[in-house]
PDB file of N, CA and C in Angstrom:
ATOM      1  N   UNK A   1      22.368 -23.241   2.972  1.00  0.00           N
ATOM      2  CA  UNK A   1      23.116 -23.684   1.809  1.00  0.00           C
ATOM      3  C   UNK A   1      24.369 -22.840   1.674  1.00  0.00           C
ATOM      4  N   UNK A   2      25.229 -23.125   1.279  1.00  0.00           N
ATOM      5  CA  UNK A   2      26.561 -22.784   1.047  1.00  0.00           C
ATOM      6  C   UNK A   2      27.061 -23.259  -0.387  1.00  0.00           C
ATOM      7  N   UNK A   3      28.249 -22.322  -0.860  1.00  0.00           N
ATOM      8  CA  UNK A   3      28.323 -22.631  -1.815  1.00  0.00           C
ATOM      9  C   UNK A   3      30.163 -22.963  -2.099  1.00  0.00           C
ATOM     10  N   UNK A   4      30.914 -24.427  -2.640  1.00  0.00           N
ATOM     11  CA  UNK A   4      31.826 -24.207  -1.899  1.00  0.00           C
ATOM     12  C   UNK A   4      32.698 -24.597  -3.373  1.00  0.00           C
ATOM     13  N   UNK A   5      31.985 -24.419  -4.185  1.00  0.00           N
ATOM     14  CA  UNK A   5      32.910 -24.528  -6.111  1.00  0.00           C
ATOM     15  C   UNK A   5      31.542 -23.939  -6.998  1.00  0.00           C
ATOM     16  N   UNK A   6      31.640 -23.124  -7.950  1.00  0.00           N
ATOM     17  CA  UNK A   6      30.895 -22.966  -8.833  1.00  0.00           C
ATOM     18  C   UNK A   6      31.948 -22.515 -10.009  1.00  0.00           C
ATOM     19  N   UNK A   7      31.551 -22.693 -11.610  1.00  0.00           N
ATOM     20  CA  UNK A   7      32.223 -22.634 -12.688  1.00  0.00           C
ATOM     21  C   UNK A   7      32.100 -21.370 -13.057  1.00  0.00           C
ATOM     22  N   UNK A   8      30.638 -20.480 -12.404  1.00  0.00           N
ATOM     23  CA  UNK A   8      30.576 -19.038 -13.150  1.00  0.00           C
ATOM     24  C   UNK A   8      31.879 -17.675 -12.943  1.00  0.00           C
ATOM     25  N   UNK A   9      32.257 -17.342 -14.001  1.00  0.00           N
ATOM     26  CA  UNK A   9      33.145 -16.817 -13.780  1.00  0.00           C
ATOM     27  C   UNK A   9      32.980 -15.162 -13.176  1.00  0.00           C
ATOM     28  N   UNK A  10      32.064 -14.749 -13.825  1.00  0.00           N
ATOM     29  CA  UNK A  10      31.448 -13.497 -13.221  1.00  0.00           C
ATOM     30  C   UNK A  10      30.718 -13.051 -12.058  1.00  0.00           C
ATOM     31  N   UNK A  11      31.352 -12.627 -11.252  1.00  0.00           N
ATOM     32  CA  UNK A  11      30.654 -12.562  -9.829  1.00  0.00           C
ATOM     33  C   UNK A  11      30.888 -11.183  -9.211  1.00  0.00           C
ATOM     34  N   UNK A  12      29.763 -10.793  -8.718  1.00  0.00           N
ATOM     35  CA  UNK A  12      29.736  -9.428  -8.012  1.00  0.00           C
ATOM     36  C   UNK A  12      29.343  -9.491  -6.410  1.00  0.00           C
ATOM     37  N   UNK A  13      29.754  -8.897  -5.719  1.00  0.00           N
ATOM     38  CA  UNK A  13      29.553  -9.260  -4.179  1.00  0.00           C
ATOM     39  C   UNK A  13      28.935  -7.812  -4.248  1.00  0.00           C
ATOM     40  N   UNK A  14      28.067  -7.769  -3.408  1.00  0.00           N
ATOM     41  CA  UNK A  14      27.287  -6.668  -3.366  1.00  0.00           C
ATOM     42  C   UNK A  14      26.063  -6.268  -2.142  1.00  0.00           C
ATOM     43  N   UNK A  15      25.993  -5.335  -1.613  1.00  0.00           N
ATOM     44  CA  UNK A  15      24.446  -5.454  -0.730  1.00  0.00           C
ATOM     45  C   UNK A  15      22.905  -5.352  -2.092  1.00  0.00           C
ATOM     46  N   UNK A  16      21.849  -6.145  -1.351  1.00  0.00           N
ATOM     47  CA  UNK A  16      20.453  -5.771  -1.941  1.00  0.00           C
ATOM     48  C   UNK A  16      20.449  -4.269  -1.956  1.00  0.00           C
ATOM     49  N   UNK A  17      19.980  -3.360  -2.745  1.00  0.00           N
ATOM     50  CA  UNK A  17      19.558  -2.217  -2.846  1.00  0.00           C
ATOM     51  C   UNK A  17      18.402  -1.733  -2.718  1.00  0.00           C
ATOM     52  N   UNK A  18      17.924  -2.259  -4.264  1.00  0.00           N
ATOM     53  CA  UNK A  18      16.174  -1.953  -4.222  1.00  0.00           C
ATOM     54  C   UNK A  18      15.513  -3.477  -4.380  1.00  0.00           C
ATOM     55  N   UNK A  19      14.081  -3.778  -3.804  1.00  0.00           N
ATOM     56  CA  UNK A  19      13.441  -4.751  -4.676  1.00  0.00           C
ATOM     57  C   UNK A  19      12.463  -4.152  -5.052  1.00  0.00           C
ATOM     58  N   UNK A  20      12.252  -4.392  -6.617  1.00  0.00           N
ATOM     59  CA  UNK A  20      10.842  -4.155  -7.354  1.00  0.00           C
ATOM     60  C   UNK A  20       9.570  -5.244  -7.432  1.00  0.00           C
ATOM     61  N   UNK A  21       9.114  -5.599  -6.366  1.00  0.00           N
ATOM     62  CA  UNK A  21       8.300  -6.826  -6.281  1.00  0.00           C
ATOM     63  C   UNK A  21       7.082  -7.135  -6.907  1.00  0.00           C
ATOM     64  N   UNK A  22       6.842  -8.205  -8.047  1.00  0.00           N
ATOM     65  CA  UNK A  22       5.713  -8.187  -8.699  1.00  0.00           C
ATOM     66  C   UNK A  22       4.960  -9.082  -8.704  1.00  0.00           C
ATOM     67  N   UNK A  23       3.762  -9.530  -9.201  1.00  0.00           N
ATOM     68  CA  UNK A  23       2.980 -10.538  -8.326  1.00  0.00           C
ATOM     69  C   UNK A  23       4.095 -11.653  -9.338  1.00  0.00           C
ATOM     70  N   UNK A  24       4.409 -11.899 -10.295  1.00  0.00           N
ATOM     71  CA  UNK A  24       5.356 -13.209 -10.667  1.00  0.00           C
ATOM     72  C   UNK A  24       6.541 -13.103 -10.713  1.00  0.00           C
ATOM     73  N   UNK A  25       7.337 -11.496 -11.346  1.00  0.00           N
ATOM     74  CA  UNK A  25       8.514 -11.800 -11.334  1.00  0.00           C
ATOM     75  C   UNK A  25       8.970 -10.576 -10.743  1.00  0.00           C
ATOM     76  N   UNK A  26      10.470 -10.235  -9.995  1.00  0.00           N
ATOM     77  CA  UNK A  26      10.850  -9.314  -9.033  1.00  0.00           C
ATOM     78  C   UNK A  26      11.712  -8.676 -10.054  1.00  0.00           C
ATOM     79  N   UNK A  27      12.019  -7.476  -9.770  1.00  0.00           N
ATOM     80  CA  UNK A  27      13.492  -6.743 -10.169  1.00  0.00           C
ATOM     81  C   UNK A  27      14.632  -6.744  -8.582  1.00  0.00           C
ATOM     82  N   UNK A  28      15.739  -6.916  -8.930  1.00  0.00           N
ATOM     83  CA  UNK A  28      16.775  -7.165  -7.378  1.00  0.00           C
ATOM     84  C   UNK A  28      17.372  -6.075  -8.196  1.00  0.00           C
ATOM     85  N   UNK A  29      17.690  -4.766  -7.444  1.00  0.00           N
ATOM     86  CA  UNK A  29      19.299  -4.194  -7.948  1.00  0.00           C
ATOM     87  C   UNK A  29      20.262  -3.942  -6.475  1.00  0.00           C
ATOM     88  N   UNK A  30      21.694  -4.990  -7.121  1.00  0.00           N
ATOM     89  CA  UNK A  30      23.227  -4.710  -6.552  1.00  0.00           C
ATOM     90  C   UNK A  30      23.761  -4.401  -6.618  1.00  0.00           C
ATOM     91  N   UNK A  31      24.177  -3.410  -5.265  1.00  0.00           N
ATOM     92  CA  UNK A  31      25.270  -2.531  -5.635  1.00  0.00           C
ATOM     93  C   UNK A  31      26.414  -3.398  -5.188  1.00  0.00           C
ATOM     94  N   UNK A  32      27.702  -2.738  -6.120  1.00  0.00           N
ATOM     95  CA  UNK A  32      28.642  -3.516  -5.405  1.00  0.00           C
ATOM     96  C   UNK A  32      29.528  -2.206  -4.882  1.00  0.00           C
ATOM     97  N   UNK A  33      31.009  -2.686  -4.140  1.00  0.00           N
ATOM     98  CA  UNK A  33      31.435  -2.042  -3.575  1.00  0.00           C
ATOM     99  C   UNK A  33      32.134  -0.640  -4.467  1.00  0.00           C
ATOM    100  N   UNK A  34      32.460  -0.927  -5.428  1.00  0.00           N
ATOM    101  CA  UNK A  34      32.520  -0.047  -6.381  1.00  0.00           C
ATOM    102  C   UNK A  34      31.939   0.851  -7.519  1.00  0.00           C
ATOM    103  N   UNK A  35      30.137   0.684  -6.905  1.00  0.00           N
ATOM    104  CA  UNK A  35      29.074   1.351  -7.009  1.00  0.00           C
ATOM    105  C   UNK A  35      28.153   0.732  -8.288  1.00  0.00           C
ATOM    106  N   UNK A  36      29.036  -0.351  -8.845  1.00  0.00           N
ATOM    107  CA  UNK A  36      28.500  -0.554  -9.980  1.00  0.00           C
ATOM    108  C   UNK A  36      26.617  -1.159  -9.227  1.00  0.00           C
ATOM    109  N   UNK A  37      26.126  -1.000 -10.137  1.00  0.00           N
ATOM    110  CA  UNK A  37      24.587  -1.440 -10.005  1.00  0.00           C
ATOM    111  C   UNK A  37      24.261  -2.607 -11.075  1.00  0.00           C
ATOM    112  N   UNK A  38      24.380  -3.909 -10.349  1.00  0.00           N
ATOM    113  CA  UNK A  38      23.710  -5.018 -11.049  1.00  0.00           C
ATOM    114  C   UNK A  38      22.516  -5.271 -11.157  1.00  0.00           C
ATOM    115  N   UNK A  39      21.589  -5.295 -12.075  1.00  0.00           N
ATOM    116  CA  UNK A  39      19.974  -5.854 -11.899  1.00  0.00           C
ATOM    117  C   UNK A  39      19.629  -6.819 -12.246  1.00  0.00           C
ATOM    118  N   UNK A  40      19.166  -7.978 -11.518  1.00  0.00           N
ATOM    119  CA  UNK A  40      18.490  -9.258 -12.055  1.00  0.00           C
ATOM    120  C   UNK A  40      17.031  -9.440 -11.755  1.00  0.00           C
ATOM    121  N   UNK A  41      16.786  -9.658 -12.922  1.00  0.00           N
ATOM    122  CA  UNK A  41      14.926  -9.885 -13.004  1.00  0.00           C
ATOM    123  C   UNK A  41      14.965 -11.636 -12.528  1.00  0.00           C
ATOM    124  N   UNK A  42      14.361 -12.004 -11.051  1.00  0.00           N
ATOM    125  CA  UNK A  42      13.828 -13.080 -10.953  1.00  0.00           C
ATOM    126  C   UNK A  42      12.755 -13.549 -10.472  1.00  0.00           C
ATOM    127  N   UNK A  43      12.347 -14.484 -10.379  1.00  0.00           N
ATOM    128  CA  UNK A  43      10.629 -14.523  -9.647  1.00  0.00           C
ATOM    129  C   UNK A  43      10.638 -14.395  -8.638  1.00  0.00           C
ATOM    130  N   UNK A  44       9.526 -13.866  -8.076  1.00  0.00           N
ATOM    131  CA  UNK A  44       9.195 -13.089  -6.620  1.00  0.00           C
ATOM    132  C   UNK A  44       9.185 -14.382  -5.620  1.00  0.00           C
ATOM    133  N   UNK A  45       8.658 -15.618  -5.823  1.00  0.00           N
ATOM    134  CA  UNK A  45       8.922 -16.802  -5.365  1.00  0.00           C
ATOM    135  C   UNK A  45      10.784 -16.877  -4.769  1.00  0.00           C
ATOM    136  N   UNK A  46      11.437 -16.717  -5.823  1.00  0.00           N
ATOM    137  CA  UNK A  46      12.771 -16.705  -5.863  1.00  0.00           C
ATOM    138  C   UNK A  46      13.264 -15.766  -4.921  1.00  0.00           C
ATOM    139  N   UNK A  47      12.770 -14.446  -4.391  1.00  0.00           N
ATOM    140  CA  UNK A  47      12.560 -13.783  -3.539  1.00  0.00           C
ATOM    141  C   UNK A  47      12.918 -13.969  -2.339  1.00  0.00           C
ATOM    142  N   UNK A  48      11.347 -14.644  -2.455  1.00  0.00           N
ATOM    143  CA  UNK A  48      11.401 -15.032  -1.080  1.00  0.00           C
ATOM    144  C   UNK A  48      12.413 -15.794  -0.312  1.00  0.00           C
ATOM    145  N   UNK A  49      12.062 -17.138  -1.099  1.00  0.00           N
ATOM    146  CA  UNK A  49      12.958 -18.129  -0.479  1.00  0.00           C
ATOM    147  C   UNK A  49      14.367 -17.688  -0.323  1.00  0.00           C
ATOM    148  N   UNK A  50      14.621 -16.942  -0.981  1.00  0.00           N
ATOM    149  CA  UNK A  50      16.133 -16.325  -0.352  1.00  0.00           C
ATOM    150  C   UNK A  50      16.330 -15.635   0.756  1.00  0.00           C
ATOM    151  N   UNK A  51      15.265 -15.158   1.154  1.00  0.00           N
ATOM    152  CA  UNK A  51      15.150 -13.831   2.129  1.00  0.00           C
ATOM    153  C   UNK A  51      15.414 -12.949   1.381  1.00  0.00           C
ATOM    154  N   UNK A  52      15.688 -12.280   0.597  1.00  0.00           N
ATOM    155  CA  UNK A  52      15.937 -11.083  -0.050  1.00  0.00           C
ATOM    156  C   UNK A  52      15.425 -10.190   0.672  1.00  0.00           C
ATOM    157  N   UNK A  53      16.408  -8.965   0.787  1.00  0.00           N
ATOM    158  CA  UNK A  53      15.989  -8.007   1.688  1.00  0.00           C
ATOM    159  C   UNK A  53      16.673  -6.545   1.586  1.00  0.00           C
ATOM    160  N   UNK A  54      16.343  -5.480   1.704  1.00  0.00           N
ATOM    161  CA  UNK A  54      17.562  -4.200   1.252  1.00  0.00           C
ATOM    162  C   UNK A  54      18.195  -4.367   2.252  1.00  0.00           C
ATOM    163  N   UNK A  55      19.560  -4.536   2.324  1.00  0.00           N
ATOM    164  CA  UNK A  55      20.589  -4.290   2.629  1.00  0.00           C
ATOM    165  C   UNK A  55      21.430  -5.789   2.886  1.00  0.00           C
ATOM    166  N   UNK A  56      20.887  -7.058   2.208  1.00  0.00           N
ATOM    167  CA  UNK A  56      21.291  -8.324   2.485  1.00  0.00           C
ATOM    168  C   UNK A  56      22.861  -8.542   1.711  1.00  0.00           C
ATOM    169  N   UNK A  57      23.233  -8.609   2.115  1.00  0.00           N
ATOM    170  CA  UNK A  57      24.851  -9.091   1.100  1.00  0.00           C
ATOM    171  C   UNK A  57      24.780 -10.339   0.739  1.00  0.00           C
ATOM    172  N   UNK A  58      24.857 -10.112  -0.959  1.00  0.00           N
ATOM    173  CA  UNK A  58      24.970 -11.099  -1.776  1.00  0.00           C
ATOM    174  C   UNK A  58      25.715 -11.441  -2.888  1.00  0.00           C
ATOM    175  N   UNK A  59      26.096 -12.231  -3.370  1.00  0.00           N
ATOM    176  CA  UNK A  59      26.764 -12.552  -4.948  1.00  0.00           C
ATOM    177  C   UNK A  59      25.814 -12.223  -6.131  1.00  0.00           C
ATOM    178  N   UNK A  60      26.220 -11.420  -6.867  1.00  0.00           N
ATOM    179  CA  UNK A  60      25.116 -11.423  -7.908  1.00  0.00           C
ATOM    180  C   UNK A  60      26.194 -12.185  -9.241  1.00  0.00           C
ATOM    181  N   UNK A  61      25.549 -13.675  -9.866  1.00  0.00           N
ATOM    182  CA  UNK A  61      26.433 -14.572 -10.781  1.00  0.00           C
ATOM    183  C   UNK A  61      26.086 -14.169 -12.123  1.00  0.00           C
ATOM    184  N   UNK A  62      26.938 -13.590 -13.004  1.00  0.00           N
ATOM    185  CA  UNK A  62      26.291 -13.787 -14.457  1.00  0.00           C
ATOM    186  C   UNK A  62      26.881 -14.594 -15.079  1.00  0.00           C
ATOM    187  N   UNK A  63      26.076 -15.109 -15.646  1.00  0.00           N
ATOM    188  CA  UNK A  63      26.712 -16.348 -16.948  1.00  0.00           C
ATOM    189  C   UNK A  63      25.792 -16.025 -18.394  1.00  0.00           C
ATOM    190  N   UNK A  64      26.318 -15.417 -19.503  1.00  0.00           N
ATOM    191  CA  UNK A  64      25.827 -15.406 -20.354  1.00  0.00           C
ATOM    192  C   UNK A  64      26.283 -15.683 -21.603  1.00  0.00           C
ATOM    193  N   UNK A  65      26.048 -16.082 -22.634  1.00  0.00           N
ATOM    194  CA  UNK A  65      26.191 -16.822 -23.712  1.00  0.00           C
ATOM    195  C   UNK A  65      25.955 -15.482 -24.684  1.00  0.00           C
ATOM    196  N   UNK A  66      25.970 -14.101 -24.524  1.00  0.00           N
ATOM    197  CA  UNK A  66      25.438 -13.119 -25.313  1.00  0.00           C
ATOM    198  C   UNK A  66      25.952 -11.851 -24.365  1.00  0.00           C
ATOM    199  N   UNK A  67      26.861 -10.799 -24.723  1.00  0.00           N
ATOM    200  CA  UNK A  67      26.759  -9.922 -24.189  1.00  0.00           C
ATOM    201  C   UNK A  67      26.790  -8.677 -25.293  1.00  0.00           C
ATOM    202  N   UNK A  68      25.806  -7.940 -25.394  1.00  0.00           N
ATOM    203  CA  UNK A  68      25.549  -7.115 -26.404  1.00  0.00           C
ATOM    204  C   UNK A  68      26.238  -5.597 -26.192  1.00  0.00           C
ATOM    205  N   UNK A  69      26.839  -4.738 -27.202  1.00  0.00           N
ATOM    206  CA  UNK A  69      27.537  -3.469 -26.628  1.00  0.00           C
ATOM    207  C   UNK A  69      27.241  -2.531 -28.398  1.00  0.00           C
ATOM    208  N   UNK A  70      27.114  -1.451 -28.168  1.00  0.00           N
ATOM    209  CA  UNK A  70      26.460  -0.647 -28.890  1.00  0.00           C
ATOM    210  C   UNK A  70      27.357   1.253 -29.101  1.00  0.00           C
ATOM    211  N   UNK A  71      27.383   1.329 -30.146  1.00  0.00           N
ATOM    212  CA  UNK A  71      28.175   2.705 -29.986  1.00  0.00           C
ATOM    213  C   UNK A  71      27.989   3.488 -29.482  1.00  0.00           C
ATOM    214  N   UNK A  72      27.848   5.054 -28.883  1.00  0.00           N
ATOM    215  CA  UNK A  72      27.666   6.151 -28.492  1.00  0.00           C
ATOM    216  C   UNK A  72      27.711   7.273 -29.370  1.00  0.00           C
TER     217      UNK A  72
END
């Protein structure tokens, strides 16, 4: 599969780092090239079928309707 238009505007290119694998749902964290660390919780099913793997290069997409930020 290829992907050759999508609307999400947020996108991180990144290698797999860690996977946290659980019997239903996984933790993925991406690094990207500028060290930031993305984490997406998805199902371990979801996993798979991707190949997910440490060191796989991938897009990590956010689209959210809520982004929450908090003082210091």
């Amino acid at each position: 599969m290829s992907i050759t238009a999508i609307n999400v505007r947020n996108q991180f290119r990144g290698q797999v780092r860690e996977i946290v694998e659980g019997p239903v749902v996984s933790e993925v964290d991406v690094e990207t090239a500028g060290g930031l660390i993305v984490t997406s919780v998805i199902t371990t099913r979801s996993v798979k079928e991707l190949g997910l793997e440490v060191g796989k290069e991938v897009i990590a997409l956010v689209k959210s309707t809520e982004v929450s930020i908090a003082t210091l």
